[in-house]
C-alpha atoms as a PDB file:
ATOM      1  CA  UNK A   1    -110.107 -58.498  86.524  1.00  0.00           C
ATOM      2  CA  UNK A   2    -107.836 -56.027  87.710  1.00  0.00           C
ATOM      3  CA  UNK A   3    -109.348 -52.428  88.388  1.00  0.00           C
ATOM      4  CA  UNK A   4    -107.099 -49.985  85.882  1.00  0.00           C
ATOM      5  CA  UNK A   5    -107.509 -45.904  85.078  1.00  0.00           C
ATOM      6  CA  UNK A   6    -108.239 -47.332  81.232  1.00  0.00           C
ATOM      7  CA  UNK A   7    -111.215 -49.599  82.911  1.00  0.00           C
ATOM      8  CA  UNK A   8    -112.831 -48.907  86.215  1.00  0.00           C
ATOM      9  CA  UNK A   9    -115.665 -46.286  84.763  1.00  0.00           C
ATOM     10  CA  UNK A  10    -117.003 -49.112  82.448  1.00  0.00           C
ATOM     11  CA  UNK A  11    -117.136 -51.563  85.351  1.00  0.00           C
ATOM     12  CA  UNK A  12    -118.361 -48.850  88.030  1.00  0.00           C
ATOM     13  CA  UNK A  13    -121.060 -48.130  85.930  1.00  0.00           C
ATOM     14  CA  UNK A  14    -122.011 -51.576  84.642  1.00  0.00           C
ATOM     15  CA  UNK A  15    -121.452 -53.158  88.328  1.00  0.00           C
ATOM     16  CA  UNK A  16    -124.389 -50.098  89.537  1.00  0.00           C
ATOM     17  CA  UNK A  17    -126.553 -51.226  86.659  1.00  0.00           C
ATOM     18  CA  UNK A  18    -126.323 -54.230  87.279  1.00  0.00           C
ATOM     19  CA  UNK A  19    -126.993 -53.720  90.859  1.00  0.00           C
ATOM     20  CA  UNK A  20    -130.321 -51.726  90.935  1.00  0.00           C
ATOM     21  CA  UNK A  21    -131.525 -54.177  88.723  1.00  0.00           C
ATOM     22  CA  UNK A  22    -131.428 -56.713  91.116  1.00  0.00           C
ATOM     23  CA  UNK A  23    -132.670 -54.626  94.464  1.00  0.00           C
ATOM     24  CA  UNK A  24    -135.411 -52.625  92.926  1.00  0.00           C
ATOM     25  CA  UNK A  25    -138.465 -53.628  91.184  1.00  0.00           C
ATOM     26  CA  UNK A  26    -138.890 -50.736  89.338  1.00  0.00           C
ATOM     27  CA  UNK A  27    -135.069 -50.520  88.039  1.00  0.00           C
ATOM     28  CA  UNK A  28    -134.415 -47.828  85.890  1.00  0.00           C
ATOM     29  CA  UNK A  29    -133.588 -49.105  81.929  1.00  0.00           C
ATOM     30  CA  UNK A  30    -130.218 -49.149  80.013  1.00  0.00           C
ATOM     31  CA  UNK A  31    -131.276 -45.888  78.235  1.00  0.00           C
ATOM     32  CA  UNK A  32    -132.171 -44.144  81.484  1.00  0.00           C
ATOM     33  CA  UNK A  33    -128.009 -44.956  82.651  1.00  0.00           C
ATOM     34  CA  UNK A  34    -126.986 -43.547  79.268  1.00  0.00           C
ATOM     35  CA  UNK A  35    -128.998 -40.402  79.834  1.00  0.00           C
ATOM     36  CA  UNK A  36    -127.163 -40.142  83.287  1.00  0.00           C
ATOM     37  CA  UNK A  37    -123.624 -41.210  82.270  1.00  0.00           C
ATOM     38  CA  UNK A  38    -123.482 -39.857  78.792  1.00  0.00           C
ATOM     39  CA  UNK A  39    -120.574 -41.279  78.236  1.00  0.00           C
ATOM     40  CA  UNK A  40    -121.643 -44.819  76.810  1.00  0.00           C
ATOM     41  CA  UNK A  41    -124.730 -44.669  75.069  1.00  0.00           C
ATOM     42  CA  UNK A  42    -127.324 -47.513  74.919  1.00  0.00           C
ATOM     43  CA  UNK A  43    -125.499 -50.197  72.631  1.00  0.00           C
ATOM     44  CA  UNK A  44    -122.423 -49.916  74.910  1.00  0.00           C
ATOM     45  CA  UNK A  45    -124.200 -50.484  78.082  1.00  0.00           C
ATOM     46  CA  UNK A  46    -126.177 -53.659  76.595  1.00  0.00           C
ATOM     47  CA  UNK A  47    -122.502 -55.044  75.593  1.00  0.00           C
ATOM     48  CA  UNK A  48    -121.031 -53.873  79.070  1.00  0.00           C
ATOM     49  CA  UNK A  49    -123.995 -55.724  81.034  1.00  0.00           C
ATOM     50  CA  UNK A  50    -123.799 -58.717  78.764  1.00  0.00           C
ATOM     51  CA  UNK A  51    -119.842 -58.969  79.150  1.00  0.00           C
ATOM     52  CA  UNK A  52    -120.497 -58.093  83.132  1.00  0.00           C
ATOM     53  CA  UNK A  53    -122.940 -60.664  83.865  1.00  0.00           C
ATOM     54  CA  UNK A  54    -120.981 -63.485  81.908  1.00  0.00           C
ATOM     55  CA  UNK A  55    -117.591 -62.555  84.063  1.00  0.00           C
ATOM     56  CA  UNK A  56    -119.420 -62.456  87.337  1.00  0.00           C
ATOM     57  CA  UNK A  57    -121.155 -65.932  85.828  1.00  0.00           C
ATOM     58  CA  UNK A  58    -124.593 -64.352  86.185  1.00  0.00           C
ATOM     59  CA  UNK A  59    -123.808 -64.326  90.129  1.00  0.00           C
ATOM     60  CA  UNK A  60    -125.921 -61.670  91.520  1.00  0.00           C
ATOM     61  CA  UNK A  61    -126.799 -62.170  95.020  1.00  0.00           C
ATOM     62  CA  UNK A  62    -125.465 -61.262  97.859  1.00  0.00           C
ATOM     63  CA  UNK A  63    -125.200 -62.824 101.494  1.00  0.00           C
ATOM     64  CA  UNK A  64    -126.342 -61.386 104.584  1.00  0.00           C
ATOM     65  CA  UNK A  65    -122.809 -61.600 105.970  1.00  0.00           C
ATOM     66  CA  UNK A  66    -121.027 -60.485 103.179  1.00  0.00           C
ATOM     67  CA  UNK A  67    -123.448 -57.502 103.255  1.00  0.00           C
ATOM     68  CA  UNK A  68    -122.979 -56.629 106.522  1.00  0.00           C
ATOM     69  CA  UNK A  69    -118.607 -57.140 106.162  1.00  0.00           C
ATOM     70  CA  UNK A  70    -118.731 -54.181 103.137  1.00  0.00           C
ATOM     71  CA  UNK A  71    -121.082 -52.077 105.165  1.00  0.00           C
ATOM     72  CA  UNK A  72    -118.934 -51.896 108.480  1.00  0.00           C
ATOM     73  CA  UNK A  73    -115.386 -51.652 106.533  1.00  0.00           C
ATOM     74  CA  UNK A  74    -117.119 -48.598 104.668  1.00  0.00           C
ATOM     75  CA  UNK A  75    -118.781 -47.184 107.501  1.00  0.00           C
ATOM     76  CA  UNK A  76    -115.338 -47.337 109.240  1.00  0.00           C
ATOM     77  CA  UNK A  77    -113.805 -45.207 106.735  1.00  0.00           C
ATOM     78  CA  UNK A  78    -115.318 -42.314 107.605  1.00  0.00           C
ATOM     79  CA  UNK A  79    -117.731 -43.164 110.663  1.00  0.00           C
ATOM     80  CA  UNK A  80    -119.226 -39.745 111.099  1.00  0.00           C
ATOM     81  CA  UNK A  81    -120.050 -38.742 107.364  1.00  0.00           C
ATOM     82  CA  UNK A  82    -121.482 -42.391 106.879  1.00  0.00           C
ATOM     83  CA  UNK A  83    -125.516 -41.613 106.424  1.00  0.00           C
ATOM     84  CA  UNK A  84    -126.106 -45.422 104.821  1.00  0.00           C
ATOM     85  CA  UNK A  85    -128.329 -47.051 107.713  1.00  0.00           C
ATOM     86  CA  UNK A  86    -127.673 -50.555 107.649  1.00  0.00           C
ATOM     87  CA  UNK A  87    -130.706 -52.719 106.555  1.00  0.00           C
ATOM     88  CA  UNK A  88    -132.931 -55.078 109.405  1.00  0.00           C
ATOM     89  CA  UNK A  89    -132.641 -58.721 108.903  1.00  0.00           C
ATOM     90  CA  UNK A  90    -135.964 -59.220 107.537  1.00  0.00           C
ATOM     91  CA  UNK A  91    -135.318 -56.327 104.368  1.00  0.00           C
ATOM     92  CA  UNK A  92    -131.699 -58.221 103.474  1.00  0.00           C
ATOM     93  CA  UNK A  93    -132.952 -61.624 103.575  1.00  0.00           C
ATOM     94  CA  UNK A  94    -136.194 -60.345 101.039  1.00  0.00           C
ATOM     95  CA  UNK A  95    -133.495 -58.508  99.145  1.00  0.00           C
ATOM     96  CA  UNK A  96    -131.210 -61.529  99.202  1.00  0.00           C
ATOM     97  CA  UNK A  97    -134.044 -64.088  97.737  1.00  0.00           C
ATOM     98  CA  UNK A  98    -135.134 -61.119  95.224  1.00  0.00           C
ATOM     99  CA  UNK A  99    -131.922 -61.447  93.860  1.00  0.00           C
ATOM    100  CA  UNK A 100    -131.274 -65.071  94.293  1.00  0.00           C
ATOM    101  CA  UNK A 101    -134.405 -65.324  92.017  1.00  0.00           C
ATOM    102  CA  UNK A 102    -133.186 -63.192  89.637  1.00  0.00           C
ATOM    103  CA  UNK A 103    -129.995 -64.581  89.134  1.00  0.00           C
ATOM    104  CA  UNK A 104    -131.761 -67.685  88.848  1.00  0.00           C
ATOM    105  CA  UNK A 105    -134.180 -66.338  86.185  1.00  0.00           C
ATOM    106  CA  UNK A 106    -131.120 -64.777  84.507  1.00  0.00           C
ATOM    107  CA  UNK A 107    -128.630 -68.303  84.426  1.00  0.00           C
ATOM    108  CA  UNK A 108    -131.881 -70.036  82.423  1.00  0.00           C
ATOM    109  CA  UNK A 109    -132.315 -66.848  80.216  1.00  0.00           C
ATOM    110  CA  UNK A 110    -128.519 -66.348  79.589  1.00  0.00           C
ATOM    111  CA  UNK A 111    -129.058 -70.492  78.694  1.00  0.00           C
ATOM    112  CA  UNK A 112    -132.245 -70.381  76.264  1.00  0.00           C
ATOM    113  CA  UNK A 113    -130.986 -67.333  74.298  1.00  0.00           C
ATOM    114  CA  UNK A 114    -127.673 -68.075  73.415  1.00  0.00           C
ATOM    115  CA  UNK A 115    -128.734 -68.062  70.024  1.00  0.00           C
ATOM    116  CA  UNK A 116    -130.773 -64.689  69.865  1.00  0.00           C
ATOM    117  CA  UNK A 117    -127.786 -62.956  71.646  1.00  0.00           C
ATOM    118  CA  UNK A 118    -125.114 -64.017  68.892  1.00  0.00           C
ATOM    119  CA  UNK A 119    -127.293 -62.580  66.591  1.00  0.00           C
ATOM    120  CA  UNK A 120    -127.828 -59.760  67.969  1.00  0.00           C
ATOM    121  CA  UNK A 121    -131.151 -59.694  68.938  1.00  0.00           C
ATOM    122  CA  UNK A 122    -131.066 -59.388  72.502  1.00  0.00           C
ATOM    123  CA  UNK A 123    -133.331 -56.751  74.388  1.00  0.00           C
ATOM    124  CA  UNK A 124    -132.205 -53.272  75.589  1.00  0.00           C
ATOM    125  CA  UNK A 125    -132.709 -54.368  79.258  1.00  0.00           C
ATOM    126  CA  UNK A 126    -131.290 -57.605  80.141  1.00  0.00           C
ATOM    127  CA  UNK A 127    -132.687 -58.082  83.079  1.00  0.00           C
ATOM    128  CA  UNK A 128    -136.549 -57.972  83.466  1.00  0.00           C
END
């Protein structure tokens, strides 16, 4: 999906969601985002995460190396401002298997509730 002015908010702000869901364990809730970005409210960010999650094909971990590739190309964009310190080996690969297990917990969920979700009954926080 190409990143447009009409588009990249919405995926920005889904893509974060998303995101610290999946490396934190106490992740804040859809209605916490639409307190801080007031510009979707609840019901759009449950649609955004939804439509986010089935584009990225509920693909939510990341690699070690791929990791470490987006860290030094951003930390080589401005070198002495850059105050992310990169993470050991031993925090990515826990990080990296939380979020393997989500994703795995999410592919069977996004499976067994099919149903609920085209009714409309799916929870305000996808991921739990």
């Amino acid at each position: 999906m190409p990143i447009l002015p009409t588009n990249w908010r919405p995926l920005v702000v889904t893509s974060l969601l998303v995101a610290q869901k999946m490396s934190d364990d106490r992740f804040l809730s859809n209605a916490d985002f639409a307190e801080m970005y007031p510009f979707f409210d609840v019901k759009e960010l449950n649609v955004l995460e939804m439509k986010f999650l089935e584009l990225i094909q509920y693909n939510t971990h990341i690699k070690f190396g791929i990791y470490t590739k987006y860290y030094l190309e951003l930390k080589s964009l401005v070198p002495e401002k850059f105050l992310l310190k990169p993470l050991d080996v031993f925090t990515m690969k826990k990080l990296e298997n939380q979020s393997l297990n989500k994703e795995k917990s999410l592919k069977v969920w996004s499976r067994t509730s099919a149903n609920d979700r085209s009714e409309g009954m799916y929870s305000q926080n996808v991921i739990s």
